[in-house]
PDB file of N, CA and C in Angstrom:
ATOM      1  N   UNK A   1      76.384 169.305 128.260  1.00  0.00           N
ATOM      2  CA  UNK A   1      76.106 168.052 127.619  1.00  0.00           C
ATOM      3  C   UNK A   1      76.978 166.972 128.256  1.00  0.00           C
ATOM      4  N   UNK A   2      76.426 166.077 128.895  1.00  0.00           N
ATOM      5  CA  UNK A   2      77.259 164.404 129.041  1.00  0.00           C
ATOM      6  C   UNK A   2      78.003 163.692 127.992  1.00  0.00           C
ATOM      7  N   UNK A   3      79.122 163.381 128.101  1.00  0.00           N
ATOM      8  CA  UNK A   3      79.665 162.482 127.636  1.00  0.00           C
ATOM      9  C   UNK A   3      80.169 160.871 127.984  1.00  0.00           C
ATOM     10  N   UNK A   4      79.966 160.336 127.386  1.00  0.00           N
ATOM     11  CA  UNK A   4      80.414 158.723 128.147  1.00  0.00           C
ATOM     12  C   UNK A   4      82.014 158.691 128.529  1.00  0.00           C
ATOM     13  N   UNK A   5      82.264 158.165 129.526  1.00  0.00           N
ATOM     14  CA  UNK A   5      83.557 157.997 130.202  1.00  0.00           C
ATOM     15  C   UNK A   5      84.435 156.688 129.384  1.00  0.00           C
ATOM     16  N   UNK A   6      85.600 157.146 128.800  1.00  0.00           N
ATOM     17  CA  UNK A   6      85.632 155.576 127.712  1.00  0.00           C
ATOM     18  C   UNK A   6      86.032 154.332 128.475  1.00  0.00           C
ATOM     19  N   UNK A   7      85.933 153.400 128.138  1.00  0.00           N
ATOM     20  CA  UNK A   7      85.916 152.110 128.426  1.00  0.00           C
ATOM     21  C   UNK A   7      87.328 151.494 129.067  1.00  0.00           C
ATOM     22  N   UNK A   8      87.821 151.735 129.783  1.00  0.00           N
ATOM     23  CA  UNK A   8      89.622 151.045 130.114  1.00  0.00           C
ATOM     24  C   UNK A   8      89.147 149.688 129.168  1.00  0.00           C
ATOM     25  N   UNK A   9      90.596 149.688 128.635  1.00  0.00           N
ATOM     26  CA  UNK A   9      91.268 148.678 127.690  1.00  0.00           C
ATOM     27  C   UNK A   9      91.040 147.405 128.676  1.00  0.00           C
ATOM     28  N   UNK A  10      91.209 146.018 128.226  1.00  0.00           N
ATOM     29  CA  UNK A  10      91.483 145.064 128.694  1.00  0.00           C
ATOM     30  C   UNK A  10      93.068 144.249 127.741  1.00  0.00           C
ATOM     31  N   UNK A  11      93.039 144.833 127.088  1.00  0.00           N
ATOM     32  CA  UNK A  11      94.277 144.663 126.154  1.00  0.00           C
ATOM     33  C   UNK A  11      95.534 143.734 127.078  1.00  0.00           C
ATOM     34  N   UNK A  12      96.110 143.199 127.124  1.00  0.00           N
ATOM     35  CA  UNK A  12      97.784 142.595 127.556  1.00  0.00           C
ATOM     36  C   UNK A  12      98.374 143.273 126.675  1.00  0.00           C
ATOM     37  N   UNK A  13      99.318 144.038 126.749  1.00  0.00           N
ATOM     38  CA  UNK A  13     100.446 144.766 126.229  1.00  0.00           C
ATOM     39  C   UNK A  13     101.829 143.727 126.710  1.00  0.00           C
ATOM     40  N   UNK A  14     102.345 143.605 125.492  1.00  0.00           N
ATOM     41  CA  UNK A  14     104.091 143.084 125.725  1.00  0.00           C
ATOM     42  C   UNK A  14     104.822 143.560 124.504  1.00  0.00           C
ATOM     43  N   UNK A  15     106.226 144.009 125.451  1.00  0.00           N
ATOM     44  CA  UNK A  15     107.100 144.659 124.746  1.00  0.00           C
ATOM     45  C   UNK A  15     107.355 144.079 123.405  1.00  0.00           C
ATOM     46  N   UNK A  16     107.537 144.649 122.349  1.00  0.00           N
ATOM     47  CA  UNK A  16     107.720 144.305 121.195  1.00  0.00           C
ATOM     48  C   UNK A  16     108.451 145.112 119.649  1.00  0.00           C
ATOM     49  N   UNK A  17     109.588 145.939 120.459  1.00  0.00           N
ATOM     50  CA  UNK A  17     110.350 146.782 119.748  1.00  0.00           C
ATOM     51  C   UNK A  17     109.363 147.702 118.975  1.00  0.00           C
ATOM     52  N   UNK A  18     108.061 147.740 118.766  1.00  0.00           N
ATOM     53  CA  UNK A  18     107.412 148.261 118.249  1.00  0.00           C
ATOM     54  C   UNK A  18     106.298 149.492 118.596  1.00  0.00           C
ATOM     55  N   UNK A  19     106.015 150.517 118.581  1.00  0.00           N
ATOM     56  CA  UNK A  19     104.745 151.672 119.221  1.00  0.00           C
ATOM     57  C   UNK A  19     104.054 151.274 119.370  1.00  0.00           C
ATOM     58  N   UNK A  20     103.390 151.143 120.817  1.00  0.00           N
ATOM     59  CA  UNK A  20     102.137 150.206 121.087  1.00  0.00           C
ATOM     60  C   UNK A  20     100.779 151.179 121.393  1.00  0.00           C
ATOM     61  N   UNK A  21      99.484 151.215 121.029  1.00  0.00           N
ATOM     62  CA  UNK A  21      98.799 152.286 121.221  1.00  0.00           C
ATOM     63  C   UNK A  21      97.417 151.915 122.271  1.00  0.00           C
ATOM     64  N   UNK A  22      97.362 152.613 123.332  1.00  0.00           N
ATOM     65  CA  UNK A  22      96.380 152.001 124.368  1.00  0.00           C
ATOM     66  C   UNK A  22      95.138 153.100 123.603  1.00  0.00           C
ATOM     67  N   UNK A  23      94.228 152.310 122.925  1.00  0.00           N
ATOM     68  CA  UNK A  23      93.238 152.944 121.547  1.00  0.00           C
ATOM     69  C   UNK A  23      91.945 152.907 122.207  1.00  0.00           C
ATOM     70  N   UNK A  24      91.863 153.880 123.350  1.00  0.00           N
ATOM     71  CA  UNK A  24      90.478 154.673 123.596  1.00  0.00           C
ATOM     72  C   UNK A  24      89.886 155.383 122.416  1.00  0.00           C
ATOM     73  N   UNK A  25      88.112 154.620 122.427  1.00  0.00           N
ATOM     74  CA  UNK A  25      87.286 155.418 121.368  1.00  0.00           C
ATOM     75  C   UNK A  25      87.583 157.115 121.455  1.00  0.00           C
ATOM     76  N   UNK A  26      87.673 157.485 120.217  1.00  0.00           N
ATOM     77  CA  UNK A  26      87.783 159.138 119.970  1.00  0.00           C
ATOM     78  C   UNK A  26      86.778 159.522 119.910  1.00  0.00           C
ATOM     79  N   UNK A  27      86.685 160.981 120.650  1.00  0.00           N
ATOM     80  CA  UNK A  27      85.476 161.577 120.572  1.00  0.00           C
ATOM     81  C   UNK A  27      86.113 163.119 120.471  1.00  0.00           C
ATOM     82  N   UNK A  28      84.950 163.675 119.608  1.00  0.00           N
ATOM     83  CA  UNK A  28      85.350 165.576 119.739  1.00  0.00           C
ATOM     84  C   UNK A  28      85.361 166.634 120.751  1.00  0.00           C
ATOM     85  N   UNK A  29      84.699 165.710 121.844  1.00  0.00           N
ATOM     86  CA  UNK A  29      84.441 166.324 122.888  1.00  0.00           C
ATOM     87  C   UNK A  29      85.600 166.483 123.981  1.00  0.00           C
ATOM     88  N   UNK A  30      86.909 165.447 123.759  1.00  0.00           N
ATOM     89  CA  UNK A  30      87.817 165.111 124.514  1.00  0.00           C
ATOM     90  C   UNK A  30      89.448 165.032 124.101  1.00  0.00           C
ATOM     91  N   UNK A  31      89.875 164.904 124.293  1.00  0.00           N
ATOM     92  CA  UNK A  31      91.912 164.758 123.995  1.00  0.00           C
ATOM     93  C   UNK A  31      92.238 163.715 124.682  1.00  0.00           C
ATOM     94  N   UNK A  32      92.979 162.713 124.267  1.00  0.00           N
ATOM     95  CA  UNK A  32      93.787 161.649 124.724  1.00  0.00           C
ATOM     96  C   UNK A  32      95.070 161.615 124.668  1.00  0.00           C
ATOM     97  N   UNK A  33      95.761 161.972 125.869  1.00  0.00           N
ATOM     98  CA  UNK A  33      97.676 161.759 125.894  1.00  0.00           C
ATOM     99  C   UNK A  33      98.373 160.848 126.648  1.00  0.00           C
ATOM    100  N   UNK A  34      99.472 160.326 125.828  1.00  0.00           N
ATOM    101  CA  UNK A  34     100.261 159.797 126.568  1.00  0.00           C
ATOM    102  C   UNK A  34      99.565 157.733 126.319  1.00  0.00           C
ATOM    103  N   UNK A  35      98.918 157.944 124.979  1.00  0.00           N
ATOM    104  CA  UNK A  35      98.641 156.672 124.972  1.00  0.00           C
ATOM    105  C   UNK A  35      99.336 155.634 123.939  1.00  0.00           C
ATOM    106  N   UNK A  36     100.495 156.396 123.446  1.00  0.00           N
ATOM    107  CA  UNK A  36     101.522 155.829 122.572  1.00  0.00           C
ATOM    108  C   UNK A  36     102.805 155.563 123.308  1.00  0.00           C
ATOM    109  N   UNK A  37     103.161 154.231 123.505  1.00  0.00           N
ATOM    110  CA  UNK A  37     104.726 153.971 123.569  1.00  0.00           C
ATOM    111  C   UNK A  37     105.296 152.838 123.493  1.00  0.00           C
ATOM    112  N   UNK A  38     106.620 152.682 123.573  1.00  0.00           N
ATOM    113  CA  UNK A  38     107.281 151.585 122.864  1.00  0.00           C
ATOM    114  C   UNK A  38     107.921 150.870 124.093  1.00  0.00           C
ATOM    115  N   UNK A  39     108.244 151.048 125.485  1.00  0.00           N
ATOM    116  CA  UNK A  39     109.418 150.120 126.086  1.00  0.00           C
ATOM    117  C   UNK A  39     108.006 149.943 127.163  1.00  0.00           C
ATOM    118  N   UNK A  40     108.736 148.874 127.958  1.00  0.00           N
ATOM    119  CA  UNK A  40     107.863 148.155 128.752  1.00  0.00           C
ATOM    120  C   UNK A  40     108.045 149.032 130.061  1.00  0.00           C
ATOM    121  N   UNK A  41     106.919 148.872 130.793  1.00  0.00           N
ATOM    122  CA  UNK A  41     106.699 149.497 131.980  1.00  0.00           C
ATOM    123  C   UNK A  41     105.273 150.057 132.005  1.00  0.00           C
ATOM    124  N   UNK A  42     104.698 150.815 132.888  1.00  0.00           N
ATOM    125  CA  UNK A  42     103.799 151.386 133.593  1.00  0.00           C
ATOM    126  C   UNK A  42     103.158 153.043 132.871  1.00  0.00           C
ATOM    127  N   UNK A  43     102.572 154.097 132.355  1.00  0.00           N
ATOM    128  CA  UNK A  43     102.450 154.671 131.839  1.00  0.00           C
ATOM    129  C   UNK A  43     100.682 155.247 132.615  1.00  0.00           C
ATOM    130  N   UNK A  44     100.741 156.537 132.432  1.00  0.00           N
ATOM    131  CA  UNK A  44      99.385 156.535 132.809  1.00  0.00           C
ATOM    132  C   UNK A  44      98.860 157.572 131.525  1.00  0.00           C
ATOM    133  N   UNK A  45      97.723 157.136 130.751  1.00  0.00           N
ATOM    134  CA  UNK A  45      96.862 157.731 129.953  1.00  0.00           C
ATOM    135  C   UNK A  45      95.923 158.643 130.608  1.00  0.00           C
ATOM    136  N   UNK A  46      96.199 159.976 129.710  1.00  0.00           N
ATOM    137  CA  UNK A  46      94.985 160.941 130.645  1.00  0.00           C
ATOM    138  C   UNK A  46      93.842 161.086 129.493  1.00  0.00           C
ATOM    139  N   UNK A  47      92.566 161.764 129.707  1.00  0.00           N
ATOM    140  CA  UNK A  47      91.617 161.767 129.277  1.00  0.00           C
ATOM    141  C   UNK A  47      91.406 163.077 129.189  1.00  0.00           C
ATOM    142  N   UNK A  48      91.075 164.183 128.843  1.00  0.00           N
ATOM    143  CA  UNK A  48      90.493 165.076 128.902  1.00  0.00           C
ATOM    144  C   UNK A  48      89.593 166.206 128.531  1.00  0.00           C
ATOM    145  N   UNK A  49      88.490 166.408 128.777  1.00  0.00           N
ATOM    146  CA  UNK A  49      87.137 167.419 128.488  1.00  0.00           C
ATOM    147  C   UNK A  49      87.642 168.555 127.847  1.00  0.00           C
ATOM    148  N   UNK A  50      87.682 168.971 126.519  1.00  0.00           N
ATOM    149  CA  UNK A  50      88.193 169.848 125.817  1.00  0.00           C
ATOM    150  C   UNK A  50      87.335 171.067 126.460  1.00  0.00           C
ATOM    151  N   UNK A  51      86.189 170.975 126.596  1.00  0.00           N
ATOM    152  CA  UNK A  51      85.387 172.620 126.945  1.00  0.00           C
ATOM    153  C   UNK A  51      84.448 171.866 127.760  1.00  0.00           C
ATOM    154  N   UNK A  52      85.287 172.267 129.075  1.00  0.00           N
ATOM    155  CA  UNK A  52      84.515 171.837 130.390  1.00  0.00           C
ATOM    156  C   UNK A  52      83.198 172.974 130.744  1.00  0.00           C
ATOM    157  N   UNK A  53      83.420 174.025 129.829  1.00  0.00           N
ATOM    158  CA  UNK A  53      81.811 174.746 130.189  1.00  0.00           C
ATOM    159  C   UNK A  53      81.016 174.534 129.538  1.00  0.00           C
ATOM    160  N   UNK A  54      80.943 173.858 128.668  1.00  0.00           N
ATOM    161  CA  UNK A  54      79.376 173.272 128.178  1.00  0.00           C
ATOM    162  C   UNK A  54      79.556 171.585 128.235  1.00  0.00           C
ATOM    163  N   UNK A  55      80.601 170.572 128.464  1.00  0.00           N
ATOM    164  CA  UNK A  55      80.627 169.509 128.493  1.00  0.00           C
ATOM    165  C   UNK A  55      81.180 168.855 130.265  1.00  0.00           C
ATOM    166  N   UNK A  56      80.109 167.308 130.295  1.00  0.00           N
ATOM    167  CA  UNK A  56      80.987 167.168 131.723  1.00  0.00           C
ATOM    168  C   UNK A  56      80.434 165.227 130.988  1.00  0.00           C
ATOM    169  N   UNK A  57      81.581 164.706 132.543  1.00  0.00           N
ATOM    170  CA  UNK A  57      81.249 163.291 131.777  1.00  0.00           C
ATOM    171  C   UNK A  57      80.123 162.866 132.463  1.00  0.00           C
ATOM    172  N   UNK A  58      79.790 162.036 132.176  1.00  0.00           N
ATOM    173  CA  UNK A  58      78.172 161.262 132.763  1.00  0.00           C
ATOM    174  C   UNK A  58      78.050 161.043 133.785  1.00  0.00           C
ATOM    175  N   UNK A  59      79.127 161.137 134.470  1.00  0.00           N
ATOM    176  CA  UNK A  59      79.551 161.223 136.173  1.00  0.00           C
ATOM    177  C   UNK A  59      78.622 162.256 136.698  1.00  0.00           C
ATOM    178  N   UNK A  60      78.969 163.416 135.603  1.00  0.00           N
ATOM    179  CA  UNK A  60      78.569 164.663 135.838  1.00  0.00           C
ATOM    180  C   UNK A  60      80.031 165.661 136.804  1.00  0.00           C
ATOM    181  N   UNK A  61      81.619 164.881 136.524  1.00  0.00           N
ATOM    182  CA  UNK A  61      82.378 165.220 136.634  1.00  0.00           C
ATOM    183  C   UNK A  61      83.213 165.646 135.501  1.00  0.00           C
ATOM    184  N   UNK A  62      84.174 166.639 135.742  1.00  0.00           N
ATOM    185  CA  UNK A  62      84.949 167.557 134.648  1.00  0.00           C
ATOM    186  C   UNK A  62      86.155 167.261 134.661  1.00  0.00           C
ATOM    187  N   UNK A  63      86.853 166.674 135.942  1.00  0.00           N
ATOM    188  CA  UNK A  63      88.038 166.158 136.091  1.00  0.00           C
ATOM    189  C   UNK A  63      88.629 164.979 134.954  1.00  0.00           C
ATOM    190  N   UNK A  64      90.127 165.373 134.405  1.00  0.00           N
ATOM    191  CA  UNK A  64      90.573 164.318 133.342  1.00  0.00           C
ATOM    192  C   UNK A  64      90.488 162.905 134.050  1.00  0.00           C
ATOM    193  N   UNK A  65      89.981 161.906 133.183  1.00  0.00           N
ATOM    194  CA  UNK A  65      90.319 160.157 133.528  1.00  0.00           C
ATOM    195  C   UNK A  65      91.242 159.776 133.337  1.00  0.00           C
ATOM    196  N   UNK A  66      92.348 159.006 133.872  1.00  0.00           N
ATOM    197  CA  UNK A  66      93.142 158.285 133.853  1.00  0.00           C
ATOM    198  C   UNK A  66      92.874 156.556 133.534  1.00  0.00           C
ATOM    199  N   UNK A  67      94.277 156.273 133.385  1.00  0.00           N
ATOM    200  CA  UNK A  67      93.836 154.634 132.862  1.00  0.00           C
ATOM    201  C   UNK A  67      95.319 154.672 132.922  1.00  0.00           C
ATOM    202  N   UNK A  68      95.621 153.072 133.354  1.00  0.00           N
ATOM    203  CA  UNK A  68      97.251 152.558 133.312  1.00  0.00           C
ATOM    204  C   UNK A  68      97.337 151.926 132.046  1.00  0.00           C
ATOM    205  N   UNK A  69      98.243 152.382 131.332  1.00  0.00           N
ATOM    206  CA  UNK A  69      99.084 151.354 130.497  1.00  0.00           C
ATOM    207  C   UNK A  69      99.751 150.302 130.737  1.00  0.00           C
ATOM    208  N   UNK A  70     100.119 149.224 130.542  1.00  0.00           N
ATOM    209  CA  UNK A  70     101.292 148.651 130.938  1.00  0.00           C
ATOM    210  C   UNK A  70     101.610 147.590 129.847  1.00  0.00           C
ATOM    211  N   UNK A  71     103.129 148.129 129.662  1.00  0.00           N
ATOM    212  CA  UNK A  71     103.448 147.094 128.950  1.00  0.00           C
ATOM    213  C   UNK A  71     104.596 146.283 129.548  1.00  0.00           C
ATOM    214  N   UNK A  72     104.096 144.847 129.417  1.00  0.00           N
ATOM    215  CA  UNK A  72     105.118 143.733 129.784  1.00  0.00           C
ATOM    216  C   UNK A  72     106.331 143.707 129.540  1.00  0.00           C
ATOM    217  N   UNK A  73     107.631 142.933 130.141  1.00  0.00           N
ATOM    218  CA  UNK A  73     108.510 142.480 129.891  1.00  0.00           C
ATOM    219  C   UNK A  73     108.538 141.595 128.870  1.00  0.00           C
ATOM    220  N   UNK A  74     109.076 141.603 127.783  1.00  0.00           N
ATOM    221  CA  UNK A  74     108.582 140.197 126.865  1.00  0.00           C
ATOM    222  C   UNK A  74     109.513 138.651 127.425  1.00  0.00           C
ATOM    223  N   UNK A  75     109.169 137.808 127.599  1.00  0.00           N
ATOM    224  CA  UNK A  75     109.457 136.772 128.254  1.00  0.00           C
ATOM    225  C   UNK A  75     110.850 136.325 127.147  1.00  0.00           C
ATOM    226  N   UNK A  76     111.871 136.148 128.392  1.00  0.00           N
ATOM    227  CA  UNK A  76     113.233 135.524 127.687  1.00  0.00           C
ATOM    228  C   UNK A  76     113.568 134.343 127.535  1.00  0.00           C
ATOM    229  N   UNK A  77     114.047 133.737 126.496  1.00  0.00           N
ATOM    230  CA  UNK A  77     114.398 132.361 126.717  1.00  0.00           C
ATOM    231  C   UNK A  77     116.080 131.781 127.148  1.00  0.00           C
ATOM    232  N   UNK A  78     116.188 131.018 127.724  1.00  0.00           N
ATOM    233  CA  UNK A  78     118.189 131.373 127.833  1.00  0.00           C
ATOM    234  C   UNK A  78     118.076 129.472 127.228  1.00  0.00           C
ATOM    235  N   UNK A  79     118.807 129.269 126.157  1.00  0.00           N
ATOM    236  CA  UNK A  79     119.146 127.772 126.493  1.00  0.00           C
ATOM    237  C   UNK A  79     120.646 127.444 126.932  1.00  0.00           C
ATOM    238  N   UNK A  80     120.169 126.430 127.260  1.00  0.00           N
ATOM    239  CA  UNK A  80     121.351 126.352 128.520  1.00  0.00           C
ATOM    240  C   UNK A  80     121.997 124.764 127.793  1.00  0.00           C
ATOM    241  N   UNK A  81     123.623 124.570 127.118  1.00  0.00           N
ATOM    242  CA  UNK A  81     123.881 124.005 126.666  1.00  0.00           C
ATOM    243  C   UNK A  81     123.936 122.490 127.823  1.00  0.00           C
ATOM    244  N   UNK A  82     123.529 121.327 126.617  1.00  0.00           N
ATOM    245  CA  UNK A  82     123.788 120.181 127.601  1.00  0.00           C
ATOM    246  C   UNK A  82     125.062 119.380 127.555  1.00  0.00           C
TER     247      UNK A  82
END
C-alpha cells in the first residue's frame, strides 16, 4: 500500500527557551523522530515506514525521509548607553 510522503514544514523556528515541535501529519503507517527540541541550531527529522513489507511511500520508495529543522538564534538587543 502507498503512503503520502509528508509535507516539509515551512515553519521559521526561533529560539525561545521553550520545546519547539517540527509537527509532521501523523500517520499509522509511519514513526517520526527527533522532531522535538529546545536550543537553536540545525537538527534533522527522520521519517519512517513502520512495515516496509506491505507499505512503501508513493515514490514507491521504503527508505526513511528526512527534513531539517532549524531553529534560529533569537535576535539580541545590546543598548548602548548615550
Amino acid at each position: 500500500m502507498k503512503v503520502a510522503i509528508p509535507t516539509a514544514l515551512t515553519t521559521v523556528f526561533t529560539y525561545n527557551k521553550s520545546e519547539q515541535t517540527y509537527d509532521l501529519a501523523a500517520n499509522e503507517a509511519y514513526e517520526i523522530t527527533n522532531n522535538k527540541q529546545t536550543n537553536a541550531g540545525t537538527y534533522e527529522v527522520k521519517v519512517s515506514l513502520i512495515d516496509i513489507d506491505n507499505y512503501v511511500w508513493n515514490d514507491t520508495t521504503v527508505l526513511e525521509k528526512t527534513y531539517d529543522f532549524v531553529i534560529n538564534k533569537k535576535a539580541q538587543t545590546i543598548a548602548i548607553p548615550s
